[in-house]
PDB file of N, CA and C in Angstrom:
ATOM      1  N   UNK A   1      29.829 -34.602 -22.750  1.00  0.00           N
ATOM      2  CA  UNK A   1      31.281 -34.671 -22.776  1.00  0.00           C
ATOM      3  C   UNK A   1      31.820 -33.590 -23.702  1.00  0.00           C
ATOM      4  N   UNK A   2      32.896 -32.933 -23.353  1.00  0.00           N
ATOM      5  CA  UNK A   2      33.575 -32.040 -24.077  1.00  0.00           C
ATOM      6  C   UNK A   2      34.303 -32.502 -25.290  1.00  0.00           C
ATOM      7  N   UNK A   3      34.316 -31.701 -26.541  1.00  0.00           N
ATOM      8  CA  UNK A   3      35.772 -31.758 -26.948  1.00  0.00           C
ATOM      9  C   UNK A   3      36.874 -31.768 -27.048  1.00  0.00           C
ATOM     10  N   UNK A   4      37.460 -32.802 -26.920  1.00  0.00           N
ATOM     11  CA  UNK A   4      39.489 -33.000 -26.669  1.00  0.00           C
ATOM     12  C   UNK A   4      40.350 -32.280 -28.055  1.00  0.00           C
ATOM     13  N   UNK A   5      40.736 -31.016 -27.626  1.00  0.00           N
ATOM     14  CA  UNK A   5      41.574 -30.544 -28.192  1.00  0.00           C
ATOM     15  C   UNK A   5      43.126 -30.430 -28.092  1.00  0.00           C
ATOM     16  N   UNK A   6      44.239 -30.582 -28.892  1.00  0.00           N
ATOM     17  CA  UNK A   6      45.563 -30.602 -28.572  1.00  0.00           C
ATOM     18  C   UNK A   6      46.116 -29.838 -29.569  1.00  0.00           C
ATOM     19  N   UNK A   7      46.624 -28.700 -28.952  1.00  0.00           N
ATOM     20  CA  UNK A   7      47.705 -27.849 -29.159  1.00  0.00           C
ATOM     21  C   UNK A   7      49.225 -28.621 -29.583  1.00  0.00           C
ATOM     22  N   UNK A   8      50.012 -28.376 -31.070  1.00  0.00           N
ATOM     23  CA  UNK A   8      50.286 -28.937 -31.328  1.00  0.00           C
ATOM     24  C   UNK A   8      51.638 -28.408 -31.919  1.00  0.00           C
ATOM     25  N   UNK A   9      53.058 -28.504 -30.986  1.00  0.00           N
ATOM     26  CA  UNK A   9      53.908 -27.583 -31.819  1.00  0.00           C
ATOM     27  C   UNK A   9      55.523 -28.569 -31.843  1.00  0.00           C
ATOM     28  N   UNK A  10      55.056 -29.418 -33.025  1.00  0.00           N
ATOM     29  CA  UNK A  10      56.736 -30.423 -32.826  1.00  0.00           C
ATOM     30  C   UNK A  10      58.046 -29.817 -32.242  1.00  0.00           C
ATOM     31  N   UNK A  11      58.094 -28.807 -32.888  1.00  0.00           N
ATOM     32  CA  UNK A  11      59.783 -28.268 -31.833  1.00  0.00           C
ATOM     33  C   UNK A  11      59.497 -27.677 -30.875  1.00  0.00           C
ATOM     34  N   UNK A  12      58.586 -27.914 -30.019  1.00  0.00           N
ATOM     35  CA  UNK A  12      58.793 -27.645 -28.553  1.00  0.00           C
ATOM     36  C   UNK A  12      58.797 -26.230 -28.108  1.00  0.00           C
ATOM     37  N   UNK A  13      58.112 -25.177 -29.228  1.00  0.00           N
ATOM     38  CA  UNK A  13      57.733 -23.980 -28.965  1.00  0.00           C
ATOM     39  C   UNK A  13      56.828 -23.656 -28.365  1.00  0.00           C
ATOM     40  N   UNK A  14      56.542 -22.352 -27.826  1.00  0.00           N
ATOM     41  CA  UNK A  14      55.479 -21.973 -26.504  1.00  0.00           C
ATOM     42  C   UNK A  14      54.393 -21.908 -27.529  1.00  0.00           C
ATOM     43  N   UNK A  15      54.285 -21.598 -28.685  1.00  0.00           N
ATOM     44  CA  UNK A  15      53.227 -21.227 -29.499  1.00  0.00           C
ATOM     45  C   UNK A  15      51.579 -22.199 -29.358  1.00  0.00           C
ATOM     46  N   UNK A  16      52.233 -23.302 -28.932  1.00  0.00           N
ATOM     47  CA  UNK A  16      51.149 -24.565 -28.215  1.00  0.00           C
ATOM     48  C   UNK A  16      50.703 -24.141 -26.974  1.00  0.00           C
ATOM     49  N   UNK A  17      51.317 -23.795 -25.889  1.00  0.00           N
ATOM     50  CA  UNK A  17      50.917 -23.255 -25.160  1.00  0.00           C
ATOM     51  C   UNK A  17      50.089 -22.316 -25.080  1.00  0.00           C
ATOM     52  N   UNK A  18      51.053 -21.185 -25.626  1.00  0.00           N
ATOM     53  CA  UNK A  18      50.198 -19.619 -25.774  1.00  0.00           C
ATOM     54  C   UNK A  18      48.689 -20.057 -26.106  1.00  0.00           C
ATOM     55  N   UNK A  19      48.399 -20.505 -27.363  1.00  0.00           N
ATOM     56  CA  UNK A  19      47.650 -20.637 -27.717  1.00  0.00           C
ATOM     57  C   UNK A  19      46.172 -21.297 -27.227  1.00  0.00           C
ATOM     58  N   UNK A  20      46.742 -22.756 -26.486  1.00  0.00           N
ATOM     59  CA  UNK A  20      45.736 -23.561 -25.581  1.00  0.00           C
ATOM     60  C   UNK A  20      45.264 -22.366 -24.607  1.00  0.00           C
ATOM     61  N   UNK A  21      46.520 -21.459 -23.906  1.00  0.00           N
ATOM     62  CA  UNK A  21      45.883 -20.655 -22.677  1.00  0.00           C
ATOM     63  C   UNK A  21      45.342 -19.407 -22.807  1.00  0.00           C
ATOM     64  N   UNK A  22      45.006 -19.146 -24.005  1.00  0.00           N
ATOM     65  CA  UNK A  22      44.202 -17.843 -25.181  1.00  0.00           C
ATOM     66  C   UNK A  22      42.925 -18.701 -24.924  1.00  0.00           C
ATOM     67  N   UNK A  23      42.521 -20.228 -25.778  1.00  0.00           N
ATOM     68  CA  UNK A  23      41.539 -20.474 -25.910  1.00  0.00           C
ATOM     69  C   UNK A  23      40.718 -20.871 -24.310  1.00  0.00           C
ATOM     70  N   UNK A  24      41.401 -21.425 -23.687  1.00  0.00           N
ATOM     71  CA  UNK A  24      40.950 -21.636 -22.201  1.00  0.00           C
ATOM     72  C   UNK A  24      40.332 -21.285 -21.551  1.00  0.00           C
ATOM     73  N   UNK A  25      41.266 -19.301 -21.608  1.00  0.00           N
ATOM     74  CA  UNK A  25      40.491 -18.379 -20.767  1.00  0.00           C
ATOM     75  C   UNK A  25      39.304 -17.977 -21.275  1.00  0.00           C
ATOM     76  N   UNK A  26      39.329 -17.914 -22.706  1.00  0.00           N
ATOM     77  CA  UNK A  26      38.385 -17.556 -23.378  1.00  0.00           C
ATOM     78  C   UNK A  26      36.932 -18.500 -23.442  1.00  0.00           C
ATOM     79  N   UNK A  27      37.088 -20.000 -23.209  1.00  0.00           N
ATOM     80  CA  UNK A  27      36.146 -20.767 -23.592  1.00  0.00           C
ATOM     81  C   UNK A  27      35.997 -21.703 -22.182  1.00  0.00           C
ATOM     82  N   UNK A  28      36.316 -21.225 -21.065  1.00  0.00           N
ATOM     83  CA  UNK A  28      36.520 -22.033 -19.838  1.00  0.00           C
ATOM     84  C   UNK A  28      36.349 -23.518 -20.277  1.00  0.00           C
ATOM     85  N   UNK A  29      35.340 -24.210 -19.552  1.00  0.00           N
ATOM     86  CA  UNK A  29      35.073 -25.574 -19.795  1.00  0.00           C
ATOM     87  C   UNK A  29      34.310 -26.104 -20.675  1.00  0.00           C
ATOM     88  N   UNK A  30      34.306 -25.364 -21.768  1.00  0.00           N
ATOM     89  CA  UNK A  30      33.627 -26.072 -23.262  1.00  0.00           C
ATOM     90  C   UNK A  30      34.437 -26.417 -24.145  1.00  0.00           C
ATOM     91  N   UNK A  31      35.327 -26.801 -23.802  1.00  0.00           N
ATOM     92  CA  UNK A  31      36.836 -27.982 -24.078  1.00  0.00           C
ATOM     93  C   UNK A  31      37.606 -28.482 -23.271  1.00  0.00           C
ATOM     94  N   UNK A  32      38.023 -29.564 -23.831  1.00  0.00           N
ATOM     95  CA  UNK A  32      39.169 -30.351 -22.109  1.00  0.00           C
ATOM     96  C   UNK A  32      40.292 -29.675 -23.744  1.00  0.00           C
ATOM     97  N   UNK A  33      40.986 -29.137 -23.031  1.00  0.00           N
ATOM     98  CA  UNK A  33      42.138 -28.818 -23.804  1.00  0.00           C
ATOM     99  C   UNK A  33      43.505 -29.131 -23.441  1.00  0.00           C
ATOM    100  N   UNK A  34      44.146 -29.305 -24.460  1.00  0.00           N
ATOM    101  CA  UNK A  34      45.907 -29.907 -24.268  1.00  0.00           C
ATOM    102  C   UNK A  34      46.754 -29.330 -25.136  1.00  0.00           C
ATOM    103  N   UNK A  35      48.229 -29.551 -24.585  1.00  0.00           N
ATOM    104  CA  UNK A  35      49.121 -29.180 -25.348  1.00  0.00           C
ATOM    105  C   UNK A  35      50.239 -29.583 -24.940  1.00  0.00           C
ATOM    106  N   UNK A  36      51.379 -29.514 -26.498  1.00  0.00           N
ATOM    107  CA  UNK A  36      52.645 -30.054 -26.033  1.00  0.00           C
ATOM    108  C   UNK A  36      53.086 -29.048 -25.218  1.00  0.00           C
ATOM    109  N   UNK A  37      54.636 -29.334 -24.722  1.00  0.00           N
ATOM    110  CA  UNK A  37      55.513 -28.663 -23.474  1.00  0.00           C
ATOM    111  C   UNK A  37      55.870 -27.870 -24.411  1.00  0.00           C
ATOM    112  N   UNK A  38      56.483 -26.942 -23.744  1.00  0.00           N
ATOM    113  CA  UNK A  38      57.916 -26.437 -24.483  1.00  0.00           C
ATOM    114  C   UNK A  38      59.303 -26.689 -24.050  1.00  0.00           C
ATOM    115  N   UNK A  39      59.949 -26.494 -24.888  1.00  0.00           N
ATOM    116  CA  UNK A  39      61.602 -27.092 -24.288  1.00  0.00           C
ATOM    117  C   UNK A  39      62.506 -25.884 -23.784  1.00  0.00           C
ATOM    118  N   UNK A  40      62.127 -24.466 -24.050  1.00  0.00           N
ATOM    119  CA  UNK A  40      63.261 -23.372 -23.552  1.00  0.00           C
ATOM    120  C   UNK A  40      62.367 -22.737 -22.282  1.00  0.00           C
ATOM    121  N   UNK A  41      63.036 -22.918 -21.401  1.00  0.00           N
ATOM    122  CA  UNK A  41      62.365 -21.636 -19.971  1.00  0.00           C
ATOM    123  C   UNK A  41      62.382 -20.570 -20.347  1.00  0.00           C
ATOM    124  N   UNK A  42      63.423 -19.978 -21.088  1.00  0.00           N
ATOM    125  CA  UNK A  42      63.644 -18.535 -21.364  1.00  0.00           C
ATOM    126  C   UNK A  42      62.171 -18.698 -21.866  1.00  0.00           C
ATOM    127  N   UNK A  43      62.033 -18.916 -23.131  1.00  0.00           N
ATOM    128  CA  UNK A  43      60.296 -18.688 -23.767  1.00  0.00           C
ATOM    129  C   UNK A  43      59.457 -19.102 -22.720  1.00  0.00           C
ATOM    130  N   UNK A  44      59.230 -20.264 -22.115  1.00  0.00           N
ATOM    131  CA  UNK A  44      58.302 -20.422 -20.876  1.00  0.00           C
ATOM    132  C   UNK A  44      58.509 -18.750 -20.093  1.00  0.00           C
ATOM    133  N   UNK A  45      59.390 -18.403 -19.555  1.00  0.00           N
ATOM    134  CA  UNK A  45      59.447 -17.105 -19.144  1.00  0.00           C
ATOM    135  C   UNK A  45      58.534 -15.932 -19.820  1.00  0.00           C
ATOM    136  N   UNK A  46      59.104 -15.729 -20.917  1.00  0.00           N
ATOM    137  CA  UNK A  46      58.191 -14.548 -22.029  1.00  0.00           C
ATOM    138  C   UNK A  46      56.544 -14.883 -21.993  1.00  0.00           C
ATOM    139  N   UNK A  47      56.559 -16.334 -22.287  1.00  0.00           N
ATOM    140  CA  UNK A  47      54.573 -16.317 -22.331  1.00  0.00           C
ATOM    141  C   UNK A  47      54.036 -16.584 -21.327  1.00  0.00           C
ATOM    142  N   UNK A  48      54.955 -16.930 -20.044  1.00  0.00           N
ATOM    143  CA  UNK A  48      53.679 -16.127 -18.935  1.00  0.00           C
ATOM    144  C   UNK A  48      53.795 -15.077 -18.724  1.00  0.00           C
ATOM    145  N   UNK A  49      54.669 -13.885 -19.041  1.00  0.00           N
ATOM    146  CA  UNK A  49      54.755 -12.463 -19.014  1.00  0.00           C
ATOM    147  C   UNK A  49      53.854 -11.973 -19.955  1.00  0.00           C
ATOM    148  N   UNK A  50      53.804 -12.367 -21.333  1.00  0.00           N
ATOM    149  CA  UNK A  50      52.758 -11.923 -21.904  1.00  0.00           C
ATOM    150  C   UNK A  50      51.111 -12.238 -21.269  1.00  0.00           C
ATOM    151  N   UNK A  51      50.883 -13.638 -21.473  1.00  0.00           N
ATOM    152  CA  UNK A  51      50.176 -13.806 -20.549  1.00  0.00           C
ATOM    153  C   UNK A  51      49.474 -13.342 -19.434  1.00  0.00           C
ATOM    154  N   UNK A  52      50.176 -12.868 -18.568  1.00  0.00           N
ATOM    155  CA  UNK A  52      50.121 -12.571 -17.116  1.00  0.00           C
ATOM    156  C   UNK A  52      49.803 -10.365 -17.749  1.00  0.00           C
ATOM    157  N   UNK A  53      50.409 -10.234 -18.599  1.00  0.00           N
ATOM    158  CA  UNK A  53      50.133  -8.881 -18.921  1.00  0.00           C
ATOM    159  C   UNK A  53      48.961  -8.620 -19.882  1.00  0.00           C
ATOM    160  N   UNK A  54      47.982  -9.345 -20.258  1.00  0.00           N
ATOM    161  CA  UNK A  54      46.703  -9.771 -20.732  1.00  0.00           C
ATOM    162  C   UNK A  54      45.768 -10.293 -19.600  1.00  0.00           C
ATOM    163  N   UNK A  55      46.294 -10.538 -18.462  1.00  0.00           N
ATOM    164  CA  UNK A  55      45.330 -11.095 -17.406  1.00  0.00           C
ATOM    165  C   UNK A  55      44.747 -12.359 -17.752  1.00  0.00           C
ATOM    166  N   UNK A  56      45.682 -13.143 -18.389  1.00  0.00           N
ATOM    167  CA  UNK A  56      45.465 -14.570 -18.873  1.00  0.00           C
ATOM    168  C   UNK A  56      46.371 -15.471 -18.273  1.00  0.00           C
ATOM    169  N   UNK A  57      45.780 -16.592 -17.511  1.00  0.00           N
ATOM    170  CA  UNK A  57      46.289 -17.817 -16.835  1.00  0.00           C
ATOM    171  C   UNK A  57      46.779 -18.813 -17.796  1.00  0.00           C
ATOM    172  N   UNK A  58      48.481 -19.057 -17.665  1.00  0.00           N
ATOM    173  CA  UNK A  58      48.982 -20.026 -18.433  1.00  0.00           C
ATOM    174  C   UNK A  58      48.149 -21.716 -17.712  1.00  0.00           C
ATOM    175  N   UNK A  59      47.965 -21.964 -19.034  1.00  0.00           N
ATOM    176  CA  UNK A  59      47.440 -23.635 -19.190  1.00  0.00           C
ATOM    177  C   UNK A  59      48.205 -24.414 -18.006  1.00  0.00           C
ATOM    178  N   UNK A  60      47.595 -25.099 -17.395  1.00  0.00           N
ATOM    179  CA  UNK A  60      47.965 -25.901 -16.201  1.00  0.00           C
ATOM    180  C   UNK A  60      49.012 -27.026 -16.566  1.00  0.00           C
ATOM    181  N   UNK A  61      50.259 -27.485 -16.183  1.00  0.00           N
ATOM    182  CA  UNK A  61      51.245 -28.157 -16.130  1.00  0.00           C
ATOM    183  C   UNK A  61      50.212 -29.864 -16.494  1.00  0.00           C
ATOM    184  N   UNK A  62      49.547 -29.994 -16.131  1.00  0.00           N
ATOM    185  CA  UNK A  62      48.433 -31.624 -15.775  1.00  0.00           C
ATOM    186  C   UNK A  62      48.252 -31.410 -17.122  1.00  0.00           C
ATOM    187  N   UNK A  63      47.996 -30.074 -18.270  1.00  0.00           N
ATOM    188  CA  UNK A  63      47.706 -30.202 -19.189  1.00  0.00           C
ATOM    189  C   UNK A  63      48.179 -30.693 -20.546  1.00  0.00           C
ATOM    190  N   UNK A  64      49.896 -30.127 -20.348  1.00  0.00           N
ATOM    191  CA  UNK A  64      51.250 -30.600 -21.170  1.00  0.00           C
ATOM    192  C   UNK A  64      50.969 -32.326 -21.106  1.00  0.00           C
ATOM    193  N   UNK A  65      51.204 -32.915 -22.372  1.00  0.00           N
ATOM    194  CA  UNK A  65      51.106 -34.206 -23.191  1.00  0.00           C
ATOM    195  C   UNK A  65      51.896 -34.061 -24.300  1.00  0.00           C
ATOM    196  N   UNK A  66      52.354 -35.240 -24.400  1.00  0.00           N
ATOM    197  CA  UNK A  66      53.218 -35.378 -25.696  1.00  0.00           C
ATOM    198  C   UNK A  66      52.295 -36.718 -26.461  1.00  0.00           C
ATOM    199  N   UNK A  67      51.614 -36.254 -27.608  1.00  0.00           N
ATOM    200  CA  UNK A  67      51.145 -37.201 -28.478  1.00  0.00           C
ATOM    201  C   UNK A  67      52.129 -38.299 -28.353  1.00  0.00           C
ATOM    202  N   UNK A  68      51.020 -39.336 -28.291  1.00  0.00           N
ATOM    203  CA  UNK A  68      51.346 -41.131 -28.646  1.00  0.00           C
ATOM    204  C   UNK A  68      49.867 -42.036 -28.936  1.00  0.00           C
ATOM    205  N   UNK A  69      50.371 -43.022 -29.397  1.00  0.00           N
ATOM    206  CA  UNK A  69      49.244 -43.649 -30.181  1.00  0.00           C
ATOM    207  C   UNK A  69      48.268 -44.218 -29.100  1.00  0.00           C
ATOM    208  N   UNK A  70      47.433 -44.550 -29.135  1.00  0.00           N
ATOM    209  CA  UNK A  70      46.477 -44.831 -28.109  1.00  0.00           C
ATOM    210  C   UNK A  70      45.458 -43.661 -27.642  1.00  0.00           C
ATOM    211  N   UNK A  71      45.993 -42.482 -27.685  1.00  0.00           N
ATOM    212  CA  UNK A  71      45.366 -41.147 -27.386  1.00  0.00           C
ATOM    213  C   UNK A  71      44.458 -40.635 -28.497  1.00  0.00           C
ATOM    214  N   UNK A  72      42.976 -39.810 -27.684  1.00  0.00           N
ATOM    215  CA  UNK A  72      41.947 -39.596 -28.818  1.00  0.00           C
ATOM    216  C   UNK A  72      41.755 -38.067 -28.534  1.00  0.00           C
ATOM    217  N   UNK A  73      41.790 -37.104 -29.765  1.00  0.00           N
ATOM    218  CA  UNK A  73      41.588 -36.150 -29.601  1.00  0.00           C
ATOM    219  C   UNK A  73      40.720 -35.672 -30.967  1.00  0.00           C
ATOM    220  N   UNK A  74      39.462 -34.761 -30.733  1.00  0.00           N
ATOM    221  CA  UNK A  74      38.792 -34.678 -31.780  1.00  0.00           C
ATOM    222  C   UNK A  74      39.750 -33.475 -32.513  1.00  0.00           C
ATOM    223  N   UNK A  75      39.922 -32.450 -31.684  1.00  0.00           N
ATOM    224  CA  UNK A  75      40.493 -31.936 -32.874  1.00  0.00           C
ATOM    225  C   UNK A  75      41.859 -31.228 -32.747  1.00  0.00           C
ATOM    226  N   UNK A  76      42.829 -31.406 -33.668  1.00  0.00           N
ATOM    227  CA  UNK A  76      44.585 -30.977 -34.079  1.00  0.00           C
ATOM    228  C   UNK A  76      44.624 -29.715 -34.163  1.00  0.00           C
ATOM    229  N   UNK A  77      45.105 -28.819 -33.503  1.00  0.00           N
ATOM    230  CA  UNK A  77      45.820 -27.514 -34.074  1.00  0.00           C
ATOM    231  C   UNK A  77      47.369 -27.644 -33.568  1.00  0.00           C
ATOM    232  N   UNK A  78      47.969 -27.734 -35.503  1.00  0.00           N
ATOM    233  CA  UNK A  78      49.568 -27.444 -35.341  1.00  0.00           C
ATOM    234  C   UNK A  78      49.942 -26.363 -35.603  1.00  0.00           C
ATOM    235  N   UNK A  79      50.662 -26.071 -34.609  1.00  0.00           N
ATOM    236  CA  UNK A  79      51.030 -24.363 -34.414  1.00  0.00           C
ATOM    237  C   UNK A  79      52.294 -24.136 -35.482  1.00  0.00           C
ATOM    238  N   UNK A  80      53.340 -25.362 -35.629  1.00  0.00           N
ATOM    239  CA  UNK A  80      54.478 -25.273 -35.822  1.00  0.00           C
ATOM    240  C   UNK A  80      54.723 -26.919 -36.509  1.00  0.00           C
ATOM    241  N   UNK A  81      55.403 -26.932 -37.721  1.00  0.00           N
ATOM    242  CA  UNK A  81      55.544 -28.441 -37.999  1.00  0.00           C
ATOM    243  C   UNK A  81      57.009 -28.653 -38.057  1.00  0.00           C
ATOM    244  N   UNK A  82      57.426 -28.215 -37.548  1.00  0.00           N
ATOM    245  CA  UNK A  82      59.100 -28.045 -37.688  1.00  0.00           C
ATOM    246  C   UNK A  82      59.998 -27.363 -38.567  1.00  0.00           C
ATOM    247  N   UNK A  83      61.050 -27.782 -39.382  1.00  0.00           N
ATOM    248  CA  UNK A  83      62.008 -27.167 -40.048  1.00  0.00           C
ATOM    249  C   UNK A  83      61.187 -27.578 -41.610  1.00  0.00           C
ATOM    250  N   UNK A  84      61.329 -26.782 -42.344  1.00  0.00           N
ATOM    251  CA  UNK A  84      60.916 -26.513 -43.854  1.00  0.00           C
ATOM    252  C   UNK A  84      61.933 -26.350 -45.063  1.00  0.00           C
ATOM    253  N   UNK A  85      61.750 -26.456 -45.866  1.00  0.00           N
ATOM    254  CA  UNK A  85      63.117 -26.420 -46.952  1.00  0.00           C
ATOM    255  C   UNK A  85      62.561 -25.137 -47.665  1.00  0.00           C
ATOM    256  N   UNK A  86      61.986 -23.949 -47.375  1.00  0.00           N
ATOM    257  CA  UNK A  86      61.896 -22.804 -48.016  1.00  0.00           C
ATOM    258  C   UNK A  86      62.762 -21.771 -47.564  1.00  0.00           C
TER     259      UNK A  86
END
């Protein structure tokens, strides 16, 4: 069985994305990998252009999850933890 990884970006930035579909292409099926959505198309727009101009396949739609309790993932990468007071 693979490792369950989740891409992890509270405000709804592509940076979860980008990132899951960097490691993906790179590591095919020696992770079940996940990640949150993002909330702006405009950015959905930009990172499959980047993407797509690297010859890298954005992460599959089946893959987007929004953490909730019950769910097991060995390992967290947060891309983004939200707003900061610095």
């Amino acid at each position: 069985m693979s490792s369950r990884i989740l891409f992890l970006c509270a405000r709804g930035s592509g940076r979860a994305r980008l990132a899951a579909s960097l490691l993906q292409a790179i590591a095919g099926n020696r992770f079940e990998i996940w990640c949150t959505p993002m909330q702006s198309t405009q950015e959905h727009a930009l990172i499959e252009t980047i993407l797509y101009e690297q010859g890298v396949t954005l992460i599959a739609a089946d893959r987007l999850i929004q953490p909730a309790f019950g769910l097991r993932w060995d390992e967290g990468i947060i891309l983004c933890s939200g707003l900061t007071d610095t």
